[in-house]
C-alpha atoms as a PDB file:
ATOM      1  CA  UNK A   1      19.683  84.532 -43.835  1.00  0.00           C
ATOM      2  CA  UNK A   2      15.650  84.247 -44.380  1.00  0.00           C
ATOM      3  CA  UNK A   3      13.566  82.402 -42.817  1.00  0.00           C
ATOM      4  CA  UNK A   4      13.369  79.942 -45.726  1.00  0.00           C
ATOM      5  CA  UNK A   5      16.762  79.273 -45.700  1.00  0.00           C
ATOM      6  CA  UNK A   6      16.813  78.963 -42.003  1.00  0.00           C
ATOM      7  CA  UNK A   7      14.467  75.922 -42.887  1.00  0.00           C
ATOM      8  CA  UNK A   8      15.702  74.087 -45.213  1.00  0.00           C
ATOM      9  CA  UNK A   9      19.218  74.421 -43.602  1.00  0.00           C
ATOM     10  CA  UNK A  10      17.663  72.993 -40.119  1.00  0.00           C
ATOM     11  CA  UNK A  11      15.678  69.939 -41.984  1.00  0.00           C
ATOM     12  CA  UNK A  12      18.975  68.879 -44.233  1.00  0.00           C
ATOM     13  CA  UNK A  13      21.294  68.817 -41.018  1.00  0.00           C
ATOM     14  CA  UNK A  14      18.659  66.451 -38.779  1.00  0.00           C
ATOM     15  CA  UNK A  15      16.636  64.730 -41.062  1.00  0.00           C
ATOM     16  CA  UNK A  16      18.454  64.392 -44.130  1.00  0.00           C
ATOM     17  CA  UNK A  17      18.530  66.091 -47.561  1.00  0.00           C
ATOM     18  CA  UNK A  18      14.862  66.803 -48.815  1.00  0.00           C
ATOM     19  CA  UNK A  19      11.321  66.830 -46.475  1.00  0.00           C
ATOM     20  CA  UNK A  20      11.181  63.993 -43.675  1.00  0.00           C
ATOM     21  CA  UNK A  21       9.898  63.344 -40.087  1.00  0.00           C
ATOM     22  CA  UNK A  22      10.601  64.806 -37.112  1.00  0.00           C
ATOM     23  CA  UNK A  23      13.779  64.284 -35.271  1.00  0.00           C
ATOM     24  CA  UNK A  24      11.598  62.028 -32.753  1.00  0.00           C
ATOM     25  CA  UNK A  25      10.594  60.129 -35.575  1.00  0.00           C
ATOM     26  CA  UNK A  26      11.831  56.288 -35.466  1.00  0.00           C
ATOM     27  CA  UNK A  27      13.611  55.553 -38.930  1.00  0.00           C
ATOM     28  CA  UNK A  28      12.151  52.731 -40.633  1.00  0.00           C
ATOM     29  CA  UNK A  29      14.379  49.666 -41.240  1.00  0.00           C
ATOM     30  CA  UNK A  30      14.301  45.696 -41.423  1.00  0.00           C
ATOM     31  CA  UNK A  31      11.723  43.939 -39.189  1.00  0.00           C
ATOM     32  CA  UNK A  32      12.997  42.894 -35.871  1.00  0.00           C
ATOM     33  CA  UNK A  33      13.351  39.453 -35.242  1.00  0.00           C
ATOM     34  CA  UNK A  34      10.722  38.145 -32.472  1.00  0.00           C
ATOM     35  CA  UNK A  35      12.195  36.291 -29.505  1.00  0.00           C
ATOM     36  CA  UNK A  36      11.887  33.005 -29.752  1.00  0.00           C
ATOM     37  CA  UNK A  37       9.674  31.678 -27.010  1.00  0.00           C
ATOM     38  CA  UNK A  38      11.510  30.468 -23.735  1.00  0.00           C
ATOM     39  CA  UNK A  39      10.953  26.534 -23.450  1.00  0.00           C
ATOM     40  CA  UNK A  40       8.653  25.137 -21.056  1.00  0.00           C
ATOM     41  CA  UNK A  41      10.859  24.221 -17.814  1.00  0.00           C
ATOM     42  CA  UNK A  42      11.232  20.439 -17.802  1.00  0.00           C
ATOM     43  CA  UNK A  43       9.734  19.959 -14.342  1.00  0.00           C
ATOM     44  CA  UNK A  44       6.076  21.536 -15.452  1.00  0.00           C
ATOM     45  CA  UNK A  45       5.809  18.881 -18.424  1.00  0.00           C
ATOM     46  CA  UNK A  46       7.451  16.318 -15.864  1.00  0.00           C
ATOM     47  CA  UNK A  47       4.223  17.730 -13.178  1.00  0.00           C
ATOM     48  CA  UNK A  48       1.654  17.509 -16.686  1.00  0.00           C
ATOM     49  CA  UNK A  49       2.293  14.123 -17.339  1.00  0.00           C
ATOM     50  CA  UNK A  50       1.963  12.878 -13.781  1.00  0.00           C
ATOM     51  CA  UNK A  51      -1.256  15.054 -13.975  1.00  0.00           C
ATOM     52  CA  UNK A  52      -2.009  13.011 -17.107  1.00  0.00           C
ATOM     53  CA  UNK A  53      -1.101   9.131 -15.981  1.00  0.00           C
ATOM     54  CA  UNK A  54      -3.345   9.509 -12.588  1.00  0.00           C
ATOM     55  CA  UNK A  55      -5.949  12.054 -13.527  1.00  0.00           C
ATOM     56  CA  UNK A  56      -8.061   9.063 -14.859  1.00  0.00           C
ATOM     57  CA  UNK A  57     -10.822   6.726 -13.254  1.00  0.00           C
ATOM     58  CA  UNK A  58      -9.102   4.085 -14.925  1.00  0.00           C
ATOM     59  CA  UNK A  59      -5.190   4.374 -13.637  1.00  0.00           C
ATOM     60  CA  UNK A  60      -6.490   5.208 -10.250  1.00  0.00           C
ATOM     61  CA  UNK A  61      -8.555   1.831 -10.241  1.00  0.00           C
ATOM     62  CA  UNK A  62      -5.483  -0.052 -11.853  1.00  0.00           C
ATOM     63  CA  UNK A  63      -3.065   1.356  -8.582  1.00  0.00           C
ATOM     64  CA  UNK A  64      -6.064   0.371  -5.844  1.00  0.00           C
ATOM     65  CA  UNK A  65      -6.615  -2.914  -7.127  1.00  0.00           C
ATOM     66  CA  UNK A  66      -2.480  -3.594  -7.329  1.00  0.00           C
ATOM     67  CA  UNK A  67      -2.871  -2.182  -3.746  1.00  0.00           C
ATOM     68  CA  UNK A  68      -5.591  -4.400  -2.446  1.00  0.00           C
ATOM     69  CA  UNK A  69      -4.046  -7.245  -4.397  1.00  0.00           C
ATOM     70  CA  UNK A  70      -0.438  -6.573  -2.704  1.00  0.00           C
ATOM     71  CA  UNK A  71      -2.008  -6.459   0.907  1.00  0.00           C
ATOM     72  CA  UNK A  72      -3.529  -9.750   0.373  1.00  0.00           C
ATOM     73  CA  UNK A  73      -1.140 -11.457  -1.227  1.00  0.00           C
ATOM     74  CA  UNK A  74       0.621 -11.211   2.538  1.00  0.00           C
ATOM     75  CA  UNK A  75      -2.415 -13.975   3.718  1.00  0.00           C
ATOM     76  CA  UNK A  76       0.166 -16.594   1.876  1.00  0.00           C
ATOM     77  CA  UNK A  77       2.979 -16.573   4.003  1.00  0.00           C
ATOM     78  CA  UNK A  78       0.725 -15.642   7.008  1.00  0.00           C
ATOM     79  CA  UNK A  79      -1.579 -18.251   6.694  1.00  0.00           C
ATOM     80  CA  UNK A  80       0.564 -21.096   5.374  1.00  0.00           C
ATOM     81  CA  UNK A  81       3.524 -20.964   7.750  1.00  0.00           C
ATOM     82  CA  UNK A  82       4.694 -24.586   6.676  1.00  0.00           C
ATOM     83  CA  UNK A  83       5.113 -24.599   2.953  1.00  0.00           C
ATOM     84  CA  UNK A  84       6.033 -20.696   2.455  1.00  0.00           C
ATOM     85  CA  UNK A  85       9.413 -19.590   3.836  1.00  0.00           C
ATOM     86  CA  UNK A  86       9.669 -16.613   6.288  1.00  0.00           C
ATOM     87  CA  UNK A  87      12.043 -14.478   4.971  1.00  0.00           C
ATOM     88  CA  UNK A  88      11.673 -10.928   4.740  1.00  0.00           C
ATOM     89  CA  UNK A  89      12.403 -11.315   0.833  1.00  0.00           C
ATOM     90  CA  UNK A  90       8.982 -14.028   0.674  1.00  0.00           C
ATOM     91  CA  UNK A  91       6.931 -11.230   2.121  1.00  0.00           C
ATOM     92  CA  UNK A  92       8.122  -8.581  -0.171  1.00  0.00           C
ATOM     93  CA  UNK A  93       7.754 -10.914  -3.519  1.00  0.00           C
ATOM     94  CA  UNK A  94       4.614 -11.551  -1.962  1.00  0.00           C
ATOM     95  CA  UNK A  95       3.851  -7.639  -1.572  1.00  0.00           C
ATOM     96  CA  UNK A  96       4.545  -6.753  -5.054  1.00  0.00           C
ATOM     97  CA  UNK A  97       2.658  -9.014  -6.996  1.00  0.00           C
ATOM     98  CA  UNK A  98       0.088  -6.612  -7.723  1.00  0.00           C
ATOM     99  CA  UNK A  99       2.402  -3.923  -8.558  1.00  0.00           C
ATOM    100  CA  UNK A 100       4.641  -5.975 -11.153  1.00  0.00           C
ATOM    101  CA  UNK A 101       1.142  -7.882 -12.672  1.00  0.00           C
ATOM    102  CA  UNK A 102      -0.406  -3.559 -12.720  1.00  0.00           C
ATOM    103  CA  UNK A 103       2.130  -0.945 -12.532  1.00  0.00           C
ATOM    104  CA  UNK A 104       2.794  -1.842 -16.275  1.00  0.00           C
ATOM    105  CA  UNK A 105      -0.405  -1.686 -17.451  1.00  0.00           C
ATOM    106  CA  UNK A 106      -0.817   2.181 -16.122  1.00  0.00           C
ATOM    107  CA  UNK A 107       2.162   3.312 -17.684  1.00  0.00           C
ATOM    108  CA  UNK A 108       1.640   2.092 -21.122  1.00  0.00           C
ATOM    109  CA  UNK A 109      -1.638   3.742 -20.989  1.00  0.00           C
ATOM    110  CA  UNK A 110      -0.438   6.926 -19.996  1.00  0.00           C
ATOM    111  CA  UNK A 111       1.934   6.451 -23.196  1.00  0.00           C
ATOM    112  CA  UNK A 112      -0.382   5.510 -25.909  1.00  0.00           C
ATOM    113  CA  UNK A 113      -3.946   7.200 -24.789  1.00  0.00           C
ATOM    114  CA  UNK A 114      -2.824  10.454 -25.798  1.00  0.00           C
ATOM    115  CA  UNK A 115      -2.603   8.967 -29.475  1.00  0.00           C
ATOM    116  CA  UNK A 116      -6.086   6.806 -29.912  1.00  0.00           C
ATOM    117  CA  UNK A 117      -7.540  10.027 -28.204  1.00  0.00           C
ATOM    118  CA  UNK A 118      -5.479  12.137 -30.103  1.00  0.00           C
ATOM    119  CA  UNK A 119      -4.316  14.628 -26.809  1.00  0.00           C
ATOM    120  CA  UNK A 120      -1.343  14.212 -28.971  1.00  0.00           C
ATOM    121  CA  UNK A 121      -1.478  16.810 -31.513  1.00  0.00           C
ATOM    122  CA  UNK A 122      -1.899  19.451 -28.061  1.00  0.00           C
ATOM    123  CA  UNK A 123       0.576  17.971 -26.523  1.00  0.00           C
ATOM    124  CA  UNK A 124       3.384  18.452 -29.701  1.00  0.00           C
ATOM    125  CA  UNK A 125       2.039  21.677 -30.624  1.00  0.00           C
ATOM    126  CA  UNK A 126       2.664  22.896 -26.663  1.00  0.00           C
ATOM    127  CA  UNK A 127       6.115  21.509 -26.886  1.00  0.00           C
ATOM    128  CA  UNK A 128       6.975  20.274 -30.078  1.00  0.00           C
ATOM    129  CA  UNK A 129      10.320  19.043 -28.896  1.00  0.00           C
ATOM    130  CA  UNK A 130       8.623  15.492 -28.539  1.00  0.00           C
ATOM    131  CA  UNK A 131      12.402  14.070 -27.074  1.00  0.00           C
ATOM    132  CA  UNK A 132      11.608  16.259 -23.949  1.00  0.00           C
ATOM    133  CA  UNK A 133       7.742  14.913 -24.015  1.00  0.00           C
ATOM    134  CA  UNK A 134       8.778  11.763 -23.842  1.00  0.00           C
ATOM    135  CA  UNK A 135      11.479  12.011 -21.518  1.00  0.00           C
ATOM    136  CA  UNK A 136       9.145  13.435 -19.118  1.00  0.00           C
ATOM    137  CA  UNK A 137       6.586  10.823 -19.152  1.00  0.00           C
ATOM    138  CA  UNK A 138       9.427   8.300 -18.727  1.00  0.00           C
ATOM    139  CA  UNK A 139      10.234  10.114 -15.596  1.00  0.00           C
ATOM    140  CA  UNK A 140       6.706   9.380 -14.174  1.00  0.00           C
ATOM    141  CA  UNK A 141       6.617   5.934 -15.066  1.00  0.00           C
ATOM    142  CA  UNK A 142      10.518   5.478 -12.771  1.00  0.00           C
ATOM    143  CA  UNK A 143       8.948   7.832 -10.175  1.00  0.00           C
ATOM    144  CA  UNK A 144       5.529   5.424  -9.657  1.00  0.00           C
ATOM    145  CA  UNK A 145       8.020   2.311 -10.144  1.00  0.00           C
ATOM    146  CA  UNK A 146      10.114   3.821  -7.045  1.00  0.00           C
ATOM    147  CA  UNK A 147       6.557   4.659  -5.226  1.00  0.00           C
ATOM    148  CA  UNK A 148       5.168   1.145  -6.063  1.00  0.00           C
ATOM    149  CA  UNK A 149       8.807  -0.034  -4.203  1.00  0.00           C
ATOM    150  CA  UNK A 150       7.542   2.361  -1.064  1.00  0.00           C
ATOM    151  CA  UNK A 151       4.438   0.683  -0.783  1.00  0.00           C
ATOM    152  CA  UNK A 152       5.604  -3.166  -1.784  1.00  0.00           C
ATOM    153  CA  UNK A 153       8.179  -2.157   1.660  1.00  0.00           C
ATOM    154  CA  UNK A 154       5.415  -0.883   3.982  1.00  0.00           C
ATOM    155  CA  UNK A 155       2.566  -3.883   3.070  1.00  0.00           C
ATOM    156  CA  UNK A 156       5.564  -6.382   3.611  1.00  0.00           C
ATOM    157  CA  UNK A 157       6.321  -4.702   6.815  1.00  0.00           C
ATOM    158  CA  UNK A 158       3.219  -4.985   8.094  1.00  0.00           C
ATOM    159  CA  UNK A 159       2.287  -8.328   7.087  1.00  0.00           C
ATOM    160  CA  UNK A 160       6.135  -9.330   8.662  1.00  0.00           C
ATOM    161  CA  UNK A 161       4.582  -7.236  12.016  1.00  0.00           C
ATOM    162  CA  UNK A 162       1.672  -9.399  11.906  1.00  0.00           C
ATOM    163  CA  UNK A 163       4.116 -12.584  11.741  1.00  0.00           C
ATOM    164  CA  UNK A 164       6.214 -11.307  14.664  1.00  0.00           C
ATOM    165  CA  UNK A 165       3.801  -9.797  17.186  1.00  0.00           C
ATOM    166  CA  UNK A 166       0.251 -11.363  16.502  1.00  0.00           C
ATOM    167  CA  UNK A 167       1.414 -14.755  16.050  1.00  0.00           C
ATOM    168  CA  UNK A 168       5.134 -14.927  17.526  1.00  0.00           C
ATOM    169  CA  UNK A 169       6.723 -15.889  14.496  1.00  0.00           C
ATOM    170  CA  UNK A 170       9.652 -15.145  13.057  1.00  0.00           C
ATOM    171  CA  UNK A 171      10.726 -13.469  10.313  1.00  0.00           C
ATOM    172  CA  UNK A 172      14.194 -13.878   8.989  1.00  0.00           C
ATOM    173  CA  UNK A 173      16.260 -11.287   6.968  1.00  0.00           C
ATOM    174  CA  UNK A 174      17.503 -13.969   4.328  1.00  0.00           C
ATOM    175  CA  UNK A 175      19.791 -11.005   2.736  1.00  0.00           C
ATOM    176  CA  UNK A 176      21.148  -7.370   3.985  1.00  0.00           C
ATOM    177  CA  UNK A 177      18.204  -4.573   3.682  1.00  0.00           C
ATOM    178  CA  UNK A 178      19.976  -2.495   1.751  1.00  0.00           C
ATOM    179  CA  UNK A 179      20.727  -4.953  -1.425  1.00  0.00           C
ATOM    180  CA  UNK A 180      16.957  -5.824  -0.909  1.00  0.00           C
ATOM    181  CA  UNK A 181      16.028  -1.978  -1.847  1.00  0.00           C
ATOM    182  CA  UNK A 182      18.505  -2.240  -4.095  1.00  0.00           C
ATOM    183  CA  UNK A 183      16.968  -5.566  -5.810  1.00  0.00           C
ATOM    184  CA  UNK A 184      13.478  -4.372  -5.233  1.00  0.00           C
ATOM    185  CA  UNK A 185      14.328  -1.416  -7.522  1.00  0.00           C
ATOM    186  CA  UNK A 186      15.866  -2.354  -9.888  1.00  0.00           C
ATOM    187  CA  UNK A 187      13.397  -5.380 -10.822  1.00  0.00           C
ATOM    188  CA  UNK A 188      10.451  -2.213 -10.545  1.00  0.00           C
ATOM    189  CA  UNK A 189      12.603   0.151 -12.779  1.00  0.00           C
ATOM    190  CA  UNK A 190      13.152  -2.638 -15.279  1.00  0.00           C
ATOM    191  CA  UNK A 191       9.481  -3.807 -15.314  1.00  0.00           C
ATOM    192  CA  UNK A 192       8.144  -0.668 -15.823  1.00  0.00           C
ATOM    193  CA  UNK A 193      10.745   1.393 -18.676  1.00  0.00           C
ATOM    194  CA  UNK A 194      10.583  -2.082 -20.605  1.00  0.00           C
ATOM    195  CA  UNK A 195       6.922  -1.636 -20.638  1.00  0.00           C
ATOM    196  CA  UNK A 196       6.586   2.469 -21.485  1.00  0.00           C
ATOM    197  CA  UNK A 197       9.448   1.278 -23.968  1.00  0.00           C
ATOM    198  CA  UNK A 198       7.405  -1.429 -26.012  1.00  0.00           C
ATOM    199  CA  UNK A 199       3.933   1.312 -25.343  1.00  0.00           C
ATOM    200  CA  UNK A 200       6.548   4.151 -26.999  1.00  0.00           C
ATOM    201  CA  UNK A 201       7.451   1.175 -30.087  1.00  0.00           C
ATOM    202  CA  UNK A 202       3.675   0.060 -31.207  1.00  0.00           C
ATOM    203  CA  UNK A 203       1.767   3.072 -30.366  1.00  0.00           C
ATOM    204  CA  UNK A 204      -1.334   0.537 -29.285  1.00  0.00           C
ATOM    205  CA  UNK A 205      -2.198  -0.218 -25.713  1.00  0.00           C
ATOM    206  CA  UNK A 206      -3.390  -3.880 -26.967  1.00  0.00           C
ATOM    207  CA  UNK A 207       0.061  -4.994 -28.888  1.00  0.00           C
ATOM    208  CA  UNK A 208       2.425  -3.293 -26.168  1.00  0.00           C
ATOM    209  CA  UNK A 209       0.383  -5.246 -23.089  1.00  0.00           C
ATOM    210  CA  UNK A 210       0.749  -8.428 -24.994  1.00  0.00           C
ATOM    211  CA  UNK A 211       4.184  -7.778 -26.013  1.00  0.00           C
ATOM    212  CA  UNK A 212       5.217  -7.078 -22.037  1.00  0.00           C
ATOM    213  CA  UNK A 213       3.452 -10.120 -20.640  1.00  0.00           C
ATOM    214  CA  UNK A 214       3.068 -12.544 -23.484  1.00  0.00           C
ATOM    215  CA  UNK A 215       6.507 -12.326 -25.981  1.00  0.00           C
ATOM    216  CA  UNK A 216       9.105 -12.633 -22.970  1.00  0.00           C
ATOM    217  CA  UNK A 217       6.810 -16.001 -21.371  1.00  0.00           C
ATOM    218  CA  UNK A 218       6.939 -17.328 -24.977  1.00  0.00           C
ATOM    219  CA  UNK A 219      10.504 -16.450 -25.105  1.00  0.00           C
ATOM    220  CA  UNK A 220      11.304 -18.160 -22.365  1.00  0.00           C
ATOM    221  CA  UNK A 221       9.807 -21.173 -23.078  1.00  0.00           C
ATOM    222  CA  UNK A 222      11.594 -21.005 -26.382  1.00  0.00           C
ATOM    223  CA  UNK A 223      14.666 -20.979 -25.050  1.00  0.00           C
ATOM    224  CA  UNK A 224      14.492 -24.032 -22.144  1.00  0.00           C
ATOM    225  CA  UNK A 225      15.101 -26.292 -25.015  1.00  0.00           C
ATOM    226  CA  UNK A 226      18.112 -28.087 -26.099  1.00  0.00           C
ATOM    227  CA  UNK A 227      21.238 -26.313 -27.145  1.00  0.00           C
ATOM    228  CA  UNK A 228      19.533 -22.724 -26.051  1.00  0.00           C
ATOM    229  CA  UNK A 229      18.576 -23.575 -22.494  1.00  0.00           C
ATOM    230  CA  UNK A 230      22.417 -22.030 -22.160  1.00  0.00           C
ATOM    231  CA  UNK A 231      21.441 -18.705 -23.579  1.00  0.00           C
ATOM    232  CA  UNK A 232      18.008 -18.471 -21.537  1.00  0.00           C
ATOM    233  CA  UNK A 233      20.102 -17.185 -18.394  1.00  0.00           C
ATOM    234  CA  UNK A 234      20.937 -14.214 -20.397  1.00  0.00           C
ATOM    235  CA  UNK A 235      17.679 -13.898 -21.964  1.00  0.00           C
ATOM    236  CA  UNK A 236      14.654 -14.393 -19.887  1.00  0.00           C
ATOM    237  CA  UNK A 237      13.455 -11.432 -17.916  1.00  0.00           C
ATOM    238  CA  UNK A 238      11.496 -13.243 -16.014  1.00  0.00           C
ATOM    239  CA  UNK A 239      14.423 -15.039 -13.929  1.00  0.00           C
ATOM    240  CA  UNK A 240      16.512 -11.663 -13.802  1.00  0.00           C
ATOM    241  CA  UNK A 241      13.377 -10.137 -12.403  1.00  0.00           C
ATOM    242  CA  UNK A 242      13.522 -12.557  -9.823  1.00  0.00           C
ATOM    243  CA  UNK A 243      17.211 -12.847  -9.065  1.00  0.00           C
ATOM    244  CA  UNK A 244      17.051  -9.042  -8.347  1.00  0.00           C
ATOM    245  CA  UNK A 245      14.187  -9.018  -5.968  1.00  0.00           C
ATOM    246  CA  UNK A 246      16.019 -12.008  -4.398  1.00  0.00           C
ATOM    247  CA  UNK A 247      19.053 -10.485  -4.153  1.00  0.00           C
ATOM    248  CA  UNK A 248      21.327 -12.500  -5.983  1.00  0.00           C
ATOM    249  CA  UNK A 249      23.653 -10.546  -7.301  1.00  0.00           C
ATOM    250  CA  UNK A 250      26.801 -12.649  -6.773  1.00  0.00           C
ATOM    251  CA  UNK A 251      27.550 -14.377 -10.061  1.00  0.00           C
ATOM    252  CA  UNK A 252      23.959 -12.855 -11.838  1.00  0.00           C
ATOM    253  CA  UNK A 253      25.345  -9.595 -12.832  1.00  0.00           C
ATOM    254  CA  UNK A 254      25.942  -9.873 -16.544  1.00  0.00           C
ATOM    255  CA  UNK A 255      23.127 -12.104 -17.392  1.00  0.00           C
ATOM    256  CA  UNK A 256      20.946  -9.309 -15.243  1.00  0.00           C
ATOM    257  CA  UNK A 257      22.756  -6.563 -18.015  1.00  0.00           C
ATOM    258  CA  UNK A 258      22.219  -8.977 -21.094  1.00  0.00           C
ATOM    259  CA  UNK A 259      18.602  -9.560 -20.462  1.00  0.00           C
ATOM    260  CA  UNK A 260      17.776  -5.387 -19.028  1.00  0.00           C
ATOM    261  CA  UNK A 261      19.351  -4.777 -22.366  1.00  0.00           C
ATOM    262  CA  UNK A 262      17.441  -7.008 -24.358  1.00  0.00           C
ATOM    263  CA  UNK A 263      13.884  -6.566 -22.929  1.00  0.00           C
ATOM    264  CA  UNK A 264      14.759  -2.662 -21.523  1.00  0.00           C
ATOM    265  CA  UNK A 265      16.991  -0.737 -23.789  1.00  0.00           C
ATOM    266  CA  UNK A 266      16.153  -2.466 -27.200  1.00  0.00           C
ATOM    267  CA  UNK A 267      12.275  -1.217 -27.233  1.00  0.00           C
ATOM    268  CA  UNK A 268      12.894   2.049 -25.470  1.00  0.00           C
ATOM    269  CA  UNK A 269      15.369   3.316 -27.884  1.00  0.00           C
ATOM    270  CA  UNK A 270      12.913   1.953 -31.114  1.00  0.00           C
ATOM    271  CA  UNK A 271      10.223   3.519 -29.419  1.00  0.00           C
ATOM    272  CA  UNK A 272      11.975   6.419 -28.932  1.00  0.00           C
ATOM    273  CA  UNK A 273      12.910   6.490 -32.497  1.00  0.00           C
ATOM    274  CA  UNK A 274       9.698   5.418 -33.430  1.00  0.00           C
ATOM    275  CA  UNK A 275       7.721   8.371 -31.496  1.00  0.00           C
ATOM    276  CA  UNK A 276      10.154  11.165 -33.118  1.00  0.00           C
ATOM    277  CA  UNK A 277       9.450   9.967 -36.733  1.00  0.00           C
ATOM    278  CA  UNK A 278       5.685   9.294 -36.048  1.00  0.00           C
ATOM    279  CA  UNK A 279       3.231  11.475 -38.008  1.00  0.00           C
ATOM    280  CA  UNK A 280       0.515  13.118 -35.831  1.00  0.00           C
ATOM    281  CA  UNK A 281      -2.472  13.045 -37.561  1.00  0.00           C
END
């Protein structure tokens, strides 16, 4: 056999009738799909967002002043031993006035900043999966809520300390600790998802501040007239706020679900709704 032969009869049994590459030679064929990109874990957008609610001068003034305002909002019972109780649930409503009047405030902010200053259109196009977005910036607001119940405990503690040791008085544990946590929160869970849930609904830090502190007073008011003074048990967050930090449970329970359903679950899942559909622009 030549050396021709020899050839061609080597290049038809490896590479295929007729001239080609080399054996080494990758053989060209559809376009390999890429690997689509792994998604960001939920814990570093949970860890971005708290980044995000307290990395401004303006949510770290809002939690001092609720701070300062909680520690002397314990002068009341202090100072005014006659016409305030002393019950360990007096000091602790007294503790978290700052935190219920402020804690909603910063959270709606941290929801509806990132669209007047438009931070939005980053934040989709990092993770476009906006459900996950959202649900991580709802877990900040329940994680400061809890916090906020941390600090209401410790300020009341100290300001019942005060009570006991610097002026002998005492302080008495109206209802068991543990359904005071409990109470406590629940009423700063409520306060605060109702809140990111009307910010998530209007978009606008102005109509979803007005809308937590203003529609549900109105509301209220509303409904201690006539024939619907019935329904305003089931419908006025305001008194289920307080039955919860009170701790009265017994006999409260379902008009505690009606209203949490009314003021909590209603705007969260239109905002939610809301956000998904929303055009960034």
């Amino acid at each position: 056999m030549t050396a021709a032969a020899r050839a061609t009869q080597t290049a038809t049994t490896t590479d295929g009738p007729g001239p080609g590459p080399g054996p080494d030679a990758v053989t060209p064929g559809p376009a390999a799909a890429r690997p689509a990109a792994a998604p960001i874990p939920f814990a570093r957008l949970v860890r971005v967002e708290w980044d995000k609610c307290l990395g401004t001068r303006a949510t770290r003034w809002l939690l001092a002043v609720a701070t300062a305002v909680s520690v002397l909002c314990q002068l009341v019972p202090l100072l005014l031993p006659d016409d305030v109780d002393q019950w360990a649930s007096v000091y602790l409503g007294f503790g978290s006035v700052g935190y219920g009047v402020l804690l909603p405030v910063v959270v709606i902010l941290a929801l509806t900043s990132e669209w007047t200053q438009r931070t939005v259109l980053v934040t989709f196009t990092q993770e476009p999966r906006r459900a996950r977005v959202l649900t991580a910036k709802l877990t900040v607001g329940v994680l400061l809520s809890l916090l906020a119940v941390v600090a209401t405990f410790a300020i009341a503690l100290g300001g019942m300390a005060v009570a006991g040791w610097g002026l002998d008085r005492s302080v008495v544990a109206d209802h068991p600790w543990g359904l005071l946590v409990l109470g406590f929160v629940l009423a700063s869970v409520v306060g605060t998802v109702s809140a990111m849930g009307f910010a998530a609904l209007f978009g606008s830090s102005a109509a979803a501040i007005v809308s937590v502190y203003l529609v549900p007073t109105l509301w209220g008011v509303v409904f201690s007239f006539g024939v619907l003074r019935k329904l305003s048990p089931w419908l006025d967050s305001a008194r289920s706020t307080t039955w919860m930090q009170e701790a009265r449970f017994d006999g409260h329970l379902g008009q505690m679900a009606v209203s949490s359903a009314l003021w909590v679950l209603v705007p969260l899942v239109a905002g939610f709704v809301r956000t998904l559909r929303r055009e960034v622009s």
